[in-house]
Protein backbone atom coordinates (compact mmCIF):
# COMPACT_ATOMS: atom_id res chain seq x y z
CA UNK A 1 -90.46 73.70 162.67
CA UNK A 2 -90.02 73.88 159.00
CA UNK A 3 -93.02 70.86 158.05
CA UNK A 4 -94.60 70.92 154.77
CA UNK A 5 -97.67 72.42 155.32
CA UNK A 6 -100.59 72.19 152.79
CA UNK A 7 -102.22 75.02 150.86
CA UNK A 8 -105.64 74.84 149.54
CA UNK A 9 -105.94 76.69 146.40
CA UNK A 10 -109.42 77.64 147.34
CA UNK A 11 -107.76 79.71 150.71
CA UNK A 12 -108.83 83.13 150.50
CA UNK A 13 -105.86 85.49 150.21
CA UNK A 14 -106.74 86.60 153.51
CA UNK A 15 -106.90 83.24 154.71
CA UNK A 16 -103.41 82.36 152.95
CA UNK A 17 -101.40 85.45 154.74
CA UNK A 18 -103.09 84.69 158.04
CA UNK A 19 -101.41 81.14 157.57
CA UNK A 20 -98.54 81.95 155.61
CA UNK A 21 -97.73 85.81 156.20
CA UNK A 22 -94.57 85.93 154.01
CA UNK A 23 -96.91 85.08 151.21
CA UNK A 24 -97.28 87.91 149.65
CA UNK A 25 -93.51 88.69 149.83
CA UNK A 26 -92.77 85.63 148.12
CA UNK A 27 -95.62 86.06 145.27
CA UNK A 28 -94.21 89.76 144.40
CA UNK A 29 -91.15 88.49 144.32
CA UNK A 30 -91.69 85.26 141.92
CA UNK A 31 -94.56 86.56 139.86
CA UNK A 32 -95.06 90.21 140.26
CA UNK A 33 -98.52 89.77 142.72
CA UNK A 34 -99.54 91.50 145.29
CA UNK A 35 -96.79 94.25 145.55
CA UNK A 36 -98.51 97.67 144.10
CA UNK A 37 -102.17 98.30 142.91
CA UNK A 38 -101.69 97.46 139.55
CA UNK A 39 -100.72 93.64 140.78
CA UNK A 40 -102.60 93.60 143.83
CA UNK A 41 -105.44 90.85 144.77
CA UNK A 42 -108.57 91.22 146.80
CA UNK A 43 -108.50 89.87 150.28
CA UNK A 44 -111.55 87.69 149.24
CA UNK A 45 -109.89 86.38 146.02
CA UNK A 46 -109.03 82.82 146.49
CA UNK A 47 -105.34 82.06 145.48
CA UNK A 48 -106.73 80.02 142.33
CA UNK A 49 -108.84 82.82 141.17
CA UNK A 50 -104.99 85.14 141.45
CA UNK A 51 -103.25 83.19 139.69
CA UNK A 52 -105.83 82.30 136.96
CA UNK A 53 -106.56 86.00 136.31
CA UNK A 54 -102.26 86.32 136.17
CA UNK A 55 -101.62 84.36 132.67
CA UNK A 56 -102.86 81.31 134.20
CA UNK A 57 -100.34 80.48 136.02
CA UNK A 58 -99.78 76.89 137.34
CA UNK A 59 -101.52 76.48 140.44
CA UNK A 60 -99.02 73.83 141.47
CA UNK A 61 -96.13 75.66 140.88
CA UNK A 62 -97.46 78.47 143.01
CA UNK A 63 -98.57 76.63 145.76
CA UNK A 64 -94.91 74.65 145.43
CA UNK A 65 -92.85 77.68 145.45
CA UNK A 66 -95.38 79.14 148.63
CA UNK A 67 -94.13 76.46 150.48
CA UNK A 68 -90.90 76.50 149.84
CA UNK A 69 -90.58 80.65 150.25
CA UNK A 70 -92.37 78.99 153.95
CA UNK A 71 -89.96 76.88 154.80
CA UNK A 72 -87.41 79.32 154.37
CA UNK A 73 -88.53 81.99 156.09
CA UNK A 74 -89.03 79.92 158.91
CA UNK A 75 -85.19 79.22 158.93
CA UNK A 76 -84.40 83.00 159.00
CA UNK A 77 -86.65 82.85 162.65
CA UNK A 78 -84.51 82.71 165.54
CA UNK A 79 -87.08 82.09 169.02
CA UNK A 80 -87.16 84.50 172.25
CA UNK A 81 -85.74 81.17 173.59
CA UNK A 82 -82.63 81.04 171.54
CA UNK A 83 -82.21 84.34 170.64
CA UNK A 84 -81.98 84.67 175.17
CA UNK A 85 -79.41 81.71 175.01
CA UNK A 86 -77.22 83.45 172.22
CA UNK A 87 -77.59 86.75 174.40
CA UNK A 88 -75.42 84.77 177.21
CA UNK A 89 -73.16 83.24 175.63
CA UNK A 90 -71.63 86.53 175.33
CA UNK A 91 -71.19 85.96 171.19
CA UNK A 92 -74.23 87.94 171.20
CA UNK A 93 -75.93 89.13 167.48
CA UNK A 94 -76.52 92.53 166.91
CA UNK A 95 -79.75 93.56 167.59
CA UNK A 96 -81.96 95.49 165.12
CA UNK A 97 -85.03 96.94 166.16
CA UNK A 98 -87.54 97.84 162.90
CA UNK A 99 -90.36 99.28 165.17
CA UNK A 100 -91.50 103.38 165.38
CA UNK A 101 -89.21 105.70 167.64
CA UNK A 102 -92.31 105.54 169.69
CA UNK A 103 -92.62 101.68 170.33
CA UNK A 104 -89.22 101.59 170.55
CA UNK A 105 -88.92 104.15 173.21
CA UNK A 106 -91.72 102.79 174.53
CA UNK A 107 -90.18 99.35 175.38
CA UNK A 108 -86.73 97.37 173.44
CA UNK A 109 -84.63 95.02 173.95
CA UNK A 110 -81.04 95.53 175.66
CA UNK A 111 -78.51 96.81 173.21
CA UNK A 112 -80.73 96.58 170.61
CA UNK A 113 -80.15 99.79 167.92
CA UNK A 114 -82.99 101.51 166.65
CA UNK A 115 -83.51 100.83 162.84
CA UNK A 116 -83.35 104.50 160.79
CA UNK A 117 -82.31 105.20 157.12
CA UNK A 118 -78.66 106.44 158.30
CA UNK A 119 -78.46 102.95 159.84
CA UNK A 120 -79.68 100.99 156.65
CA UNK A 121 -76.97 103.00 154.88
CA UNK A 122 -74.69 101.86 157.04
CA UNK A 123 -75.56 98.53 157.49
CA UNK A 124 -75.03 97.72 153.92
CA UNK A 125 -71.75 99.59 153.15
CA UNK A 126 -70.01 98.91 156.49
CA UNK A 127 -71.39 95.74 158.61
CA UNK A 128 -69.97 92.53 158.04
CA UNK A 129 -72.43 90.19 156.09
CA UNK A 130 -71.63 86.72 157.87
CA UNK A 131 -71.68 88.28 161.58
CA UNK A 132 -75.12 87.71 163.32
CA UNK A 133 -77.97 89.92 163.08
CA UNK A 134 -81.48 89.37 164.61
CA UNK A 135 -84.61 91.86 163.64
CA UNK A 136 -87.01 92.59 166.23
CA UNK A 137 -90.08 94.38 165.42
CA UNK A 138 -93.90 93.96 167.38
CA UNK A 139 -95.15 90.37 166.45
CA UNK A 140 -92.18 89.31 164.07
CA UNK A 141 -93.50 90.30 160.88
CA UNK A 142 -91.47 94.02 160.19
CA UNK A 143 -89.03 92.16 161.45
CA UNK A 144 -89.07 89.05 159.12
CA UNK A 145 -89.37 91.29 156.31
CA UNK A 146 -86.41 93.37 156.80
CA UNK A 147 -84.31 89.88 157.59
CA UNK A 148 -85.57 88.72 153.95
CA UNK A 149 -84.51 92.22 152.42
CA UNK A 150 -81.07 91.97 154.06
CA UNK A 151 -80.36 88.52 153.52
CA UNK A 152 -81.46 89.49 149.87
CA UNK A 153 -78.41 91.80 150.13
CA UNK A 154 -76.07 89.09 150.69
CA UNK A 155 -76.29 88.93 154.70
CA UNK A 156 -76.09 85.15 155.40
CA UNK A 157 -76.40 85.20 158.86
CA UNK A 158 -79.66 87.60 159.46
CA UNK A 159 -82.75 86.36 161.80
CA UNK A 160 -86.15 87.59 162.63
CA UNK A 161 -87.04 87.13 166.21
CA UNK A 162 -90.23 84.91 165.97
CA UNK A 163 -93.35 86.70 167.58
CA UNK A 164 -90.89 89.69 168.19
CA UNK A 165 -90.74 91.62 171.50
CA UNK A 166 -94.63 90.95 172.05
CA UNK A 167 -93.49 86.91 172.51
CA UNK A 168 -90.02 87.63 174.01
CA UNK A 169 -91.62 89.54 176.97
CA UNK A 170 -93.96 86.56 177.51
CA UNK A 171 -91.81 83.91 177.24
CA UNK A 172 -88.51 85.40 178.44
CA UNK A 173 -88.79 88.81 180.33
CA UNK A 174 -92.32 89.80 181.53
CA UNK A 175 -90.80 93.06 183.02
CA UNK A 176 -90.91 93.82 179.83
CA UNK A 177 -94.25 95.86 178.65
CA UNK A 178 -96.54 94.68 176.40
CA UNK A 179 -98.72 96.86 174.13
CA UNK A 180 -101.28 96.97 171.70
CA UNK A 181 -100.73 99.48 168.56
CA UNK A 182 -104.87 101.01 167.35
């Protein structure tokens, strides 16, 4: 799962975060891109025009350190498949839904805890940060953003379920709704 893939620097960014959605995580956090107007890019705005108009920067460390921020996110992506194993074994992760009250009352996992401020606060000055914890979210991508934000806060054992509960009710319980946010 975690293959080198290649990165044209011609992509459009839109085109690069279709492929590669934690792209834009990883460029804010290596170069100050993409985060906040002032260092934002144009979805049309091919990756070697960005870095070019950002001091130049070297295309081939950018496109190295893409791929690398890749492979590691997709080592922080735990499948419906594995997660469901893991669920009955009975050393079960805790579940962490990042979704709205709404799609969360709308549909969730078992057990799974609705994400709120009071719990963020909680989870870093009480949980334990080796004990497992998996993020669920729509598609995976809240989800895989809050597992990069707590494993930047020293939680070594945090996963983002891969396509979220969209994929999990597909591939693992289809009495499980699916939905489609406007």
């Amino acid at each position: 799962m975690s293959t080198t893939l290649e990165i044209d620097p011609n992509l459009t960014m839109a085109e690069l975060l279709e492929r590669f959605p934690g792209a834009q995580r990883a460029l804010f956090r290596q170069y100050h891109i993409g985060g906040c107007s002032s260092c934002g890019f144009q979805p049309m705005e091919t990756l070697a025009q960005v870095c070019a108009r950002n001091n130049d920067l070297p295309l081939d460390d950018v496109i190295e350190f893409l791929q690398s921020s890749h492979q590691a996110d997709q080592q922080m992506q735990i499948s419906p498949a594995e997660l469901d194993a893991l669920l009955k074994t009975g050393a079960a992760p805790k579940l962490v839904d990042v979704r709205t009250r709404e799609e969360y009352d709308a549909v969730h996992l078992k057990d799974a805890l609705l994400f709120t401020q009071e719990m963020m606060q909680e989870m870093l000055s009480t949980w334990s940060r080796t004990e497992p914890v998996v993020m669920v979210c729509h598609h995976g991508i809240r989800s895989m953003d809050a597992a990069a934000y707590f494993a930047g806060h020293g939680f070594t054992n945090v996963k983002s379920l891969t396509g979220g509960i969209d994929q999990w009710s597909q591939e693992i319980d289809p009495s499980l709704p699916r939905y489609h946010l406007e």
